[in-house]
Protein backbone atom coordinates (compact mmCIF):
# COMPACT_ATOMS: atom_id res chain seq x y z
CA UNK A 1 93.45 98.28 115.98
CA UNK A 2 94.53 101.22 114.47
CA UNK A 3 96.43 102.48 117.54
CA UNK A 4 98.58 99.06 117.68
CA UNK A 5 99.07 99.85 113.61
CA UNK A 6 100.41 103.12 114.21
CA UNK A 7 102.50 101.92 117.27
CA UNK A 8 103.81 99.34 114.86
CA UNK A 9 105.14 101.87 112.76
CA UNK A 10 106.55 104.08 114.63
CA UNK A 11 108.67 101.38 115.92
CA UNK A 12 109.69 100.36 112.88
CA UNK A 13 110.91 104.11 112.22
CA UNK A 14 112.41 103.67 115.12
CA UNK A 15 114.42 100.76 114.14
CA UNK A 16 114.87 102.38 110.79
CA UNK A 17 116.26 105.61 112.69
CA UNK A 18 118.90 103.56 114.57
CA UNK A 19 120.22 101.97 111.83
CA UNK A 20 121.42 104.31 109.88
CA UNK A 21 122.94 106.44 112.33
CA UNK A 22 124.94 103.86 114.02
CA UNK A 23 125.71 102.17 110.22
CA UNK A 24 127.05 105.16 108.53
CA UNK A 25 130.77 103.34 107.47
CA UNK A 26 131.55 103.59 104.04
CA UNK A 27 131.28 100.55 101.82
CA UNK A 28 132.67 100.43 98.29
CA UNK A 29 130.62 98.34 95.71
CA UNK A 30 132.12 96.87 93.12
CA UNK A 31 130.50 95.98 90.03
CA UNK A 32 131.58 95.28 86.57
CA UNK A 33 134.28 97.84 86.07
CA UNK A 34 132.71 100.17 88.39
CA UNK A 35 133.39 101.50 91.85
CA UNK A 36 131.09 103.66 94.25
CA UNK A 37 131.51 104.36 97.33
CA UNK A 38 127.86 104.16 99.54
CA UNK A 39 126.92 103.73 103.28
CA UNK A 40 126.34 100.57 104.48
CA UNK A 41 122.58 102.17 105.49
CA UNK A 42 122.17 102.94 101.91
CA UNK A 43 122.77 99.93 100.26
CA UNK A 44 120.97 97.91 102.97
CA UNK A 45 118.10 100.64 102.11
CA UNK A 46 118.45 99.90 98.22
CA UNK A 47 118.39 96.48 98.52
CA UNK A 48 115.15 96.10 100.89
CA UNK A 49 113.70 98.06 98.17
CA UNK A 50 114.94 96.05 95.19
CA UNK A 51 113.48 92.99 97.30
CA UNK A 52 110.39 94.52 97.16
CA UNK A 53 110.10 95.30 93.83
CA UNK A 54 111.00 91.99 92.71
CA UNK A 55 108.74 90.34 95.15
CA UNK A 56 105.85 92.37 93.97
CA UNK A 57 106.60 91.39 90.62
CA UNK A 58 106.96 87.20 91.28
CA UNK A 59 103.04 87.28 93.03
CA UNK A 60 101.88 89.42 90.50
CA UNK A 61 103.03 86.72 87.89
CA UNK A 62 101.54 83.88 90.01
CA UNK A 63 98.44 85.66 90.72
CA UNK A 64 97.96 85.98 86.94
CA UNK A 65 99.37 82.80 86.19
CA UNK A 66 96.93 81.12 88.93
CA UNK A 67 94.14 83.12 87.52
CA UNK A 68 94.64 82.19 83.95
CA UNK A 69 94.95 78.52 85.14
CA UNK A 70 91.46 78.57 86.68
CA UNK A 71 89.20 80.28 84.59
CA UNK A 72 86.35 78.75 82.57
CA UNK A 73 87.04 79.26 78.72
């Protein structure tokens, strides 16, 4: 099991590897009254990671949330 873990990952790297060398255009973001300039492999990066965070953050309120719901008082 752990073999087909770590043969998991590394393809995964892999994937992650090809990416962003053959996504390295420039992309410029616009927000408010700001704009930056980023790769596409970067933002694409920054946003998995933002989805992450958030996502953590929505089961970690429903876990509590559940918790609280079914506890004896």
């Amino acid at each position: 099991m752990r073999t087909l873990c770590a043969l998991l990952l590394l393809v995964f790297v892999a994937a992650i590897v090809v990416f962003a060398t053959q996504n390295r255009d420039s992309v410029t973001v616009n927000f408010l009254d700001r704009h930056e300039t980023f790769t596409l492999s970067a933002i694409v990066g920054a946003v998995y990671l933002l989805g992450m965070v958030s996502g953590w953050t929505v089961v970690g309120m429903l876990k509590r949330t559940f918790y609280r719901a079914t506890e004896w008082r």
